[in-house]
PDB file of N, CA and C in Angstrom:
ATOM      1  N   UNK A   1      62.199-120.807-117.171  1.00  0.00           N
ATOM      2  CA  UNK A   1      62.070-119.739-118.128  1.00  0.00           C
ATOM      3  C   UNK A   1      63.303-119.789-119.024  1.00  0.00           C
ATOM      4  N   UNK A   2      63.268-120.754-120.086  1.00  0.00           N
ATOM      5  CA  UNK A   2      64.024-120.921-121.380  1.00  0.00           C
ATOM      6  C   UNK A   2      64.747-118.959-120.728  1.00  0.00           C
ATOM      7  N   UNK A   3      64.357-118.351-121.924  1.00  0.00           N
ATOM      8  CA  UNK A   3      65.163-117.070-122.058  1.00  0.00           C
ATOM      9  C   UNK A   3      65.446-115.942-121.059  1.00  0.00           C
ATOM     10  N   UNK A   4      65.262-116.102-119.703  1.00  0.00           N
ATOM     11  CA  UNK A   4      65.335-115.391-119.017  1.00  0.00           C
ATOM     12  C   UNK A   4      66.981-115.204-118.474  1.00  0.00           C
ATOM     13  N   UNK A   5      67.484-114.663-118.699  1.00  0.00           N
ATOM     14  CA  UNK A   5      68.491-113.750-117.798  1.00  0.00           C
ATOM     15  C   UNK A   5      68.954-113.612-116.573  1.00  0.00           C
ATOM     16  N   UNK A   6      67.861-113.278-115.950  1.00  0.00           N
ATOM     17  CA  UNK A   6      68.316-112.989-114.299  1.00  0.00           C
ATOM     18  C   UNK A   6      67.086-113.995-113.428  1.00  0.00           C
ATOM     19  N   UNK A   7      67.733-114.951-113.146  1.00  0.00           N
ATOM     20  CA  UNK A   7      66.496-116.275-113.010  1.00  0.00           C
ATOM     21  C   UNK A   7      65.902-115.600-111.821  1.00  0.00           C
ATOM     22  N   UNK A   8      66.331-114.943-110.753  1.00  0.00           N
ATOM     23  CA  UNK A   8      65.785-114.325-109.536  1.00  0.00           C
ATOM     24  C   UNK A   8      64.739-113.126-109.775  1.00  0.00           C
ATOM     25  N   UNK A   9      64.113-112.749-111.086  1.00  0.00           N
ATOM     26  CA  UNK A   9      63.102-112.073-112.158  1.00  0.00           C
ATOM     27  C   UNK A   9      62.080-112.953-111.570  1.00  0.00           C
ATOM     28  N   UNK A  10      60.917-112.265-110.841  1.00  0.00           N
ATOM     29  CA  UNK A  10      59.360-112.970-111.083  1.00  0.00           C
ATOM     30  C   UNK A  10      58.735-113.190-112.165  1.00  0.00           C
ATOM     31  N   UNK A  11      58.432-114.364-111.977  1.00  0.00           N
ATOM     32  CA  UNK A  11      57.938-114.946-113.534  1.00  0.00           C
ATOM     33  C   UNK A  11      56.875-113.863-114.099  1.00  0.00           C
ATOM     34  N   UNK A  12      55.923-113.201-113.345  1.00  0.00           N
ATOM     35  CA  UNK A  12      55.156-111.897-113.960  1.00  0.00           C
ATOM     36  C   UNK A  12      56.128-111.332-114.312  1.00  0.00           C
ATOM     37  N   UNK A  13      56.873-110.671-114.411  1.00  0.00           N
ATOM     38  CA  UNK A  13      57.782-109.899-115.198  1.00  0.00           C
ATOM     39  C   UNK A  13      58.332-110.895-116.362  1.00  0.00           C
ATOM     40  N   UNK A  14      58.139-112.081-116.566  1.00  0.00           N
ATOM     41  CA  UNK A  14      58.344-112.131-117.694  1.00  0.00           C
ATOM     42  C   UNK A  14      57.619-113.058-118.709  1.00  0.00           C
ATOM     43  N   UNK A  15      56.063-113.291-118.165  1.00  0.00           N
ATOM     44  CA  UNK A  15      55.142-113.632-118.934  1.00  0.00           C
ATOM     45  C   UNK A  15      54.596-112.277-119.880  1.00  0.00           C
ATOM     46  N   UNK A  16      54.032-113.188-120.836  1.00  0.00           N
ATOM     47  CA  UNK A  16      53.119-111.701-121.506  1.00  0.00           C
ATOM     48  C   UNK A  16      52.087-112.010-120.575  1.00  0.00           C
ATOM     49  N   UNK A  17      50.979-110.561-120.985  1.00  0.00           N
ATOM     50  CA  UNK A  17      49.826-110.612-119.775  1.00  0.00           C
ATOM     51  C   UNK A  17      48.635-110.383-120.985  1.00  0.00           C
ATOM     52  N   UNK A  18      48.849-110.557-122.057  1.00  0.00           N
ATOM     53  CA  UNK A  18      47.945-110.416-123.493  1.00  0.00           C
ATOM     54  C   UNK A  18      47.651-111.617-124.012  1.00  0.00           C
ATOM     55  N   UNK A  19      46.532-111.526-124.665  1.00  0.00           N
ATOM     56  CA  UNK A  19      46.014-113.006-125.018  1.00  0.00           C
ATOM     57  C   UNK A  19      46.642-114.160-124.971  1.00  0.00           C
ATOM     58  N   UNK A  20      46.632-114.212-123.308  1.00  0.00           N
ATOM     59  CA  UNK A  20      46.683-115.724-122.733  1.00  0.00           C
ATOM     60  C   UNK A  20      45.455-115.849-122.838  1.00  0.00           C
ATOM     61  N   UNK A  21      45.726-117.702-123.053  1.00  0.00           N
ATOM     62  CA  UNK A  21      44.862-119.377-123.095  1.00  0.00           C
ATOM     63  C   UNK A  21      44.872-119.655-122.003  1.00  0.00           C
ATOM     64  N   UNK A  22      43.685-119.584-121.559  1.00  0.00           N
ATOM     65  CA  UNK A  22      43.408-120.559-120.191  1.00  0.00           C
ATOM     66  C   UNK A  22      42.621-121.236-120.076  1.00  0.00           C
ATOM     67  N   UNK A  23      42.855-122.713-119.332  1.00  0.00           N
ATOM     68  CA  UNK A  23      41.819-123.466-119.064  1.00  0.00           C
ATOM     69  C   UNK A  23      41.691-123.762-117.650  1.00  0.00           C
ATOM     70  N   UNK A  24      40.007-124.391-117.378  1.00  0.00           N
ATOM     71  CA  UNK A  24      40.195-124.823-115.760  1.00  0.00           C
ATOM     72  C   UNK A  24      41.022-125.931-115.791  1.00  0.00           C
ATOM     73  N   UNK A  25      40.911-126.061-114.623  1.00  0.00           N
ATOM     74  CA  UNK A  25      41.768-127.223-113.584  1.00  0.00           C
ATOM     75  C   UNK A  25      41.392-129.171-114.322  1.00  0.00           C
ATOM     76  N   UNK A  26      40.079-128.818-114.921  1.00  0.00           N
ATOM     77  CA  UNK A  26      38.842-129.929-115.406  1.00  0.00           C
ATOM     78  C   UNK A  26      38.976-130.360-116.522  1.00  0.00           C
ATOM     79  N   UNK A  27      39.695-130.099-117.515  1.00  0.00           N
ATOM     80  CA  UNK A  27      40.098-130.040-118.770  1.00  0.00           C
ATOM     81  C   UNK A  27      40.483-131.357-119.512  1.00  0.00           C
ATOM     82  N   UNK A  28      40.441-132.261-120.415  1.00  0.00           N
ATOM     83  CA  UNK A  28      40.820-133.404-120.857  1.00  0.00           C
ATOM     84  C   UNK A  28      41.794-133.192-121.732  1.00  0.00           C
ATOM     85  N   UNK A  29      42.902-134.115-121.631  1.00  0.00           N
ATOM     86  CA  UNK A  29      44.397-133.751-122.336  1.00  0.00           C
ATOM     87  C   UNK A  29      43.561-133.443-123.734  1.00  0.00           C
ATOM     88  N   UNK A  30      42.526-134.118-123.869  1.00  0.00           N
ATOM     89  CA  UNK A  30      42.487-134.355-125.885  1.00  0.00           C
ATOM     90  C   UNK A  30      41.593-132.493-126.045  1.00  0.00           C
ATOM     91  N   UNK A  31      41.105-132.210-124.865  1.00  0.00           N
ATOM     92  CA  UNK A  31      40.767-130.872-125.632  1.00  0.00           C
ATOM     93  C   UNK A  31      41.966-130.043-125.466  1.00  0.00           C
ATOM     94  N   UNK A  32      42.864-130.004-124.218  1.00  0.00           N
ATOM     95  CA  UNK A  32      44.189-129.131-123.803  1.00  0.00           C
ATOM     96  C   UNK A  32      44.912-129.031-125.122  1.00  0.00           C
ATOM     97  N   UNK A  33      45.049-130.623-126.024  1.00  0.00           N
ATOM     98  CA  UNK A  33      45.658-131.160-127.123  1.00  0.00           C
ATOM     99  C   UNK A  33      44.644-130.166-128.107  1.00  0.00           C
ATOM    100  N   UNK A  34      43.574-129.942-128.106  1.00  0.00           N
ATOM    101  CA  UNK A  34      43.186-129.299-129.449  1.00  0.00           C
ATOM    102  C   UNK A  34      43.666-128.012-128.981  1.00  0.00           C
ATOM    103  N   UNK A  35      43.421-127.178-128.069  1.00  0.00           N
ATOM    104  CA  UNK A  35      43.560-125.905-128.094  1.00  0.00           C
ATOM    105  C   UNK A  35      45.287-125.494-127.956  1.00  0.00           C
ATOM    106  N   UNK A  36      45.866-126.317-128.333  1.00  0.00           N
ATOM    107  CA  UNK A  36      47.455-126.508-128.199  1.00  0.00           C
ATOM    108  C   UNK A  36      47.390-125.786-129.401  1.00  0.00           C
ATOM    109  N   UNK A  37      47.111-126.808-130.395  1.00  0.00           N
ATOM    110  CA  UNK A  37      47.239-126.851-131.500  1.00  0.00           C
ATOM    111  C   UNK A  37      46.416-126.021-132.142  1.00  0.00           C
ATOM    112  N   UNK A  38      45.190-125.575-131.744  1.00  0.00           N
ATOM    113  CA  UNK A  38      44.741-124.366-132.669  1.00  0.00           C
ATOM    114  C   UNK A  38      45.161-123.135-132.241  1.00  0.00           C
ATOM    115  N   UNK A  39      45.812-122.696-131.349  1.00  0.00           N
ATOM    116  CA  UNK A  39      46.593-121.688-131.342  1.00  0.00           C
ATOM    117  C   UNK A  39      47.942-121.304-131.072  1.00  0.00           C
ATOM    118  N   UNK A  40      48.157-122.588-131.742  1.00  0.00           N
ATOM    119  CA  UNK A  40      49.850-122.849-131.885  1.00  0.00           C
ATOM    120  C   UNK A  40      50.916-122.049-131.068  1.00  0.00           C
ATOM    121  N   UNK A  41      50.525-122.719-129.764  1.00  0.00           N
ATOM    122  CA  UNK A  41      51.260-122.338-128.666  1.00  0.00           C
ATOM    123  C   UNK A  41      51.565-123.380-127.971  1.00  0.00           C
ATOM    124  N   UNK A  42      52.674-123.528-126.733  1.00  0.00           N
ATOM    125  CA  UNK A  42      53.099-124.153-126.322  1.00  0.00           C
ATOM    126  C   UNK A  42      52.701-124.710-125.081  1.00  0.00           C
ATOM    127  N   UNK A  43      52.250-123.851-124.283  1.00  0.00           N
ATOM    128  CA  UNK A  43      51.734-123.907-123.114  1.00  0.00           C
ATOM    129  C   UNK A  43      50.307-123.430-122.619  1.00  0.00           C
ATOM    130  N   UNK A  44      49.634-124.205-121.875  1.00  0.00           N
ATOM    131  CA  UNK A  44      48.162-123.528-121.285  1.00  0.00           C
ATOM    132  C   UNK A  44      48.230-123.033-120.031  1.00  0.00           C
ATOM    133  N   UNK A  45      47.974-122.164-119.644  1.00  0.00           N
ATOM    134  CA  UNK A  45      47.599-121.832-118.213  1.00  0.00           C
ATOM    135  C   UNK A  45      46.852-121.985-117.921  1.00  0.00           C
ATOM    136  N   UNK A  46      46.933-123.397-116.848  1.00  0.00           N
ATOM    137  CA  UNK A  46      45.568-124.178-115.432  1.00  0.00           C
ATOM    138  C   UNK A  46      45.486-122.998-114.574  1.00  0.00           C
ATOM    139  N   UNK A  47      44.404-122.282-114.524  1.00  0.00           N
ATOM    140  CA  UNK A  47      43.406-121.343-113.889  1.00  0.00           C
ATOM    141  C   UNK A  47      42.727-122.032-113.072  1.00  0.00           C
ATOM    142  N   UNK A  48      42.214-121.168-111.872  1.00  0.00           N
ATOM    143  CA  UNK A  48      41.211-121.745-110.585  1.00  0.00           C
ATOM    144  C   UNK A  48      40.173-120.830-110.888  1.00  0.00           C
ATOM    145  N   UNK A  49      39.252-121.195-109.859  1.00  0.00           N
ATOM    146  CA  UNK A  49      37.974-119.940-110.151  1.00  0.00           C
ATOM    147  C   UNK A  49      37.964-118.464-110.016  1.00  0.00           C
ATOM    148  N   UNK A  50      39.704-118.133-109.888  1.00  0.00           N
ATOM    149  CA  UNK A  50      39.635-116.621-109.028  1.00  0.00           C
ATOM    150  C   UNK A  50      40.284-116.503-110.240  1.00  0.00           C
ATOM    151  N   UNK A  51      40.949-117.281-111.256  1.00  0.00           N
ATOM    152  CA  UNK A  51      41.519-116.911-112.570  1.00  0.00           C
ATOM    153  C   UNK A  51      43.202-116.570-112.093  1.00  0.00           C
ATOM    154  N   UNK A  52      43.650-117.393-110.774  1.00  0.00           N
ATOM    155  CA  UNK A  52      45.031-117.355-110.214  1.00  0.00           C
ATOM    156  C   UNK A  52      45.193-118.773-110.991  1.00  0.00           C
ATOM    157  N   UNK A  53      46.786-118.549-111.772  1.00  0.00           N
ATOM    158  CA  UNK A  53      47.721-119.451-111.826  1.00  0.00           C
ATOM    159  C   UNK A  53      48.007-120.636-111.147  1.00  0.00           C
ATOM    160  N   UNK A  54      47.554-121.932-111.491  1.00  0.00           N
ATOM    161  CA  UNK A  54      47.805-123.131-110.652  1.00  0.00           C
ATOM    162  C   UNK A  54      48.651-124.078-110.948  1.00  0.00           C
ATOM    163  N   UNK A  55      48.740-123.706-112.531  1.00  0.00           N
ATOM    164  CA  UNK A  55      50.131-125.066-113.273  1.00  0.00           C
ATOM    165  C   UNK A  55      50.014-124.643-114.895  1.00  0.00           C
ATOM    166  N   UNK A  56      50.833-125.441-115.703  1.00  0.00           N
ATOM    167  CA  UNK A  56      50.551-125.072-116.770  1.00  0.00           C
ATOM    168  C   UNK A  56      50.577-126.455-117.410  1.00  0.00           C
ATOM    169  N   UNK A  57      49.822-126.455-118.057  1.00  0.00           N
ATOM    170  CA  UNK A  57      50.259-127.929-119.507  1.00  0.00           C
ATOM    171  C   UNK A  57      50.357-127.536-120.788  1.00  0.00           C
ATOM    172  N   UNK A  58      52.039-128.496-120.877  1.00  0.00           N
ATOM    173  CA  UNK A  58      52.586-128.323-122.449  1.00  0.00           C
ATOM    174  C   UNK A  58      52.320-129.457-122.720  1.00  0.00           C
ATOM    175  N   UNK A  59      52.893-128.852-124.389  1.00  0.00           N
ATOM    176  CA  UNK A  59      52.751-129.908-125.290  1.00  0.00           C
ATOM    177  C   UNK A  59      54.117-130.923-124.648  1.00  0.00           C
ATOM    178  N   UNK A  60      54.665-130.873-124.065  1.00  0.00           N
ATOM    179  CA  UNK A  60      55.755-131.978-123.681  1.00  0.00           C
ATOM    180  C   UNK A  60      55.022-132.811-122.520  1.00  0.00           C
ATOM    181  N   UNK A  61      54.099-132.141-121.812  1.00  0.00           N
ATOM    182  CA  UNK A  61      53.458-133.524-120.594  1.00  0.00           C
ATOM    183  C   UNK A  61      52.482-133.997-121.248  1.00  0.00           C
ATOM    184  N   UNK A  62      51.512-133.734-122.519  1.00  0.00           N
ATOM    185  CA  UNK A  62      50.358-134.495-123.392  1.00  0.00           C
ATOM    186  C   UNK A  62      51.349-135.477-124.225  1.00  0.00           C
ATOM    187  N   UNK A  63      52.426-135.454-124.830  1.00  0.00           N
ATOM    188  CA  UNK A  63      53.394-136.224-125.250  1.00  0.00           C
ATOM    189  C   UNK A  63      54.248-137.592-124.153  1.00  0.00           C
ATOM    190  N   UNK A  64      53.931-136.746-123.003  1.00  0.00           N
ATOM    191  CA  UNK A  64      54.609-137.983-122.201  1.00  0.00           C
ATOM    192  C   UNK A  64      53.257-138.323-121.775  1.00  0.00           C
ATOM    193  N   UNK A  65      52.114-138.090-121.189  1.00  0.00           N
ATOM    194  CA  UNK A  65      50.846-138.504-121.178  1.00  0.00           C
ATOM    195  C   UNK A  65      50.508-140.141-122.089  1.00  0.00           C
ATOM    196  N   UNK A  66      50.766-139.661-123.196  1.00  0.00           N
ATOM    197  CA  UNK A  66      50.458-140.272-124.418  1.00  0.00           C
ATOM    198  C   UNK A  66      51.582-141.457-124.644  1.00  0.00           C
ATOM    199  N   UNK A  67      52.408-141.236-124.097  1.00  0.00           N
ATOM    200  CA  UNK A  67      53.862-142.236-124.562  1.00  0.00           C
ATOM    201  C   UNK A  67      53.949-143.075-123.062  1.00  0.00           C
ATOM    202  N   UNK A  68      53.505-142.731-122.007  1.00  0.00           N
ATOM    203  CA  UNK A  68      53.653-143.039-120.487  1.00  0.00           C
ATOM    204  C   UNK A  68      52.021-143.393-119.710  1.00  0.00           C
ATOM    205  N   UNK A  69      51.544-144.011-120.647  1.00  0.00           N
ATOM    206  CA  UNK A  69      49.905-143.560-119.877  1.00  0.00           C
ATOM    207  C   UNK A  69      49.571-143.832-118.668  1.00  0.00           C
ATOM    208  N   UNK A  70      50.616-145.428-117.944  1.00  0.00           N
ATOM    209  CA  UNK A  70      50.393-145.570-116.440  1.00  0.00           C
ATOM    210  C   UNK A  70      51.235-144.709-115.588  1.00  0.00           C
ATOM    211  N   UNK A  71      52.205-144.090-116.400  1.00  0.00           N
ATOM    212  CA  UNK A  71      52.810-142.963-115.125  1.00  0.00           C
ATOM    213  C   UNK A  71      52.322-142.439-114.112  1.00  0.00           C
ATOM    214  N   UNK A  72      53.181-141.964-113.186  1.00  0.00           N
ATOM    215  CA  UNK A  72      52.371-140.842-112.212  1.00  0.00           C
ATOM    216  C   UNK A  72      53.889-140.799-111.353  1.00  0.00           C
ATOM    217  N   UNK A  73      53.148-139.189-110.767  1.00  0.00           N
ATOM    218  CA  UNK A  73      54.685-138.590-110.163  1.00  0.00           C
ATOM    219  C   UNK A  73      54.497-139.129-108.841  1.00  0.00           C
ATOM    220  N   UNK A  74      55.631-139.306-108.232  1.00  0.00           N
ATOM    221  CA  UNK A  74      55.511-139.882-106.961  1.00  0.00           C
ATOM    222  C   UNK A  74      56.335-139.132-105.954  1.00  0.00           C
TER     223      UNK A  74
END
């Protein structure tokens, strides 16, 4: 959390809880990549079927995606 203050703050306390972007878990970087970009935001929130928080993808892992394509975390 770039601007946070008191890092020991739950991240709910310092997300907004208003028109968030979410996508499922199923998602292809190139649509994650459009809906980046049409609502010129930074980050998506990967949702499960209960609509709980599972990860997020930025525009910085579709960039290393794209620049790294055989990567993988190990």
């Amino acid at each position: 959390m770039r601007f946070a203050k008191n890092l020991q703050q739950k991240v709910s306390t310092l997300m907004t809880k208003n028109n968030l972007v979410t996508v499922s878990e199923d998602i292809s970087m190139d649509n994650a990549q459009k809906l980046l970009h049409e609502h010129r935001i930074e980050k998506l929130l990967v949702v499960d079927k209960n609509f709980k928080c599972v990860g997020l993808i930025t525009v910085k892992d579709i960039e290393k995606a794209e620049k790294f394509p055989f990567a993988s975390k190990g």
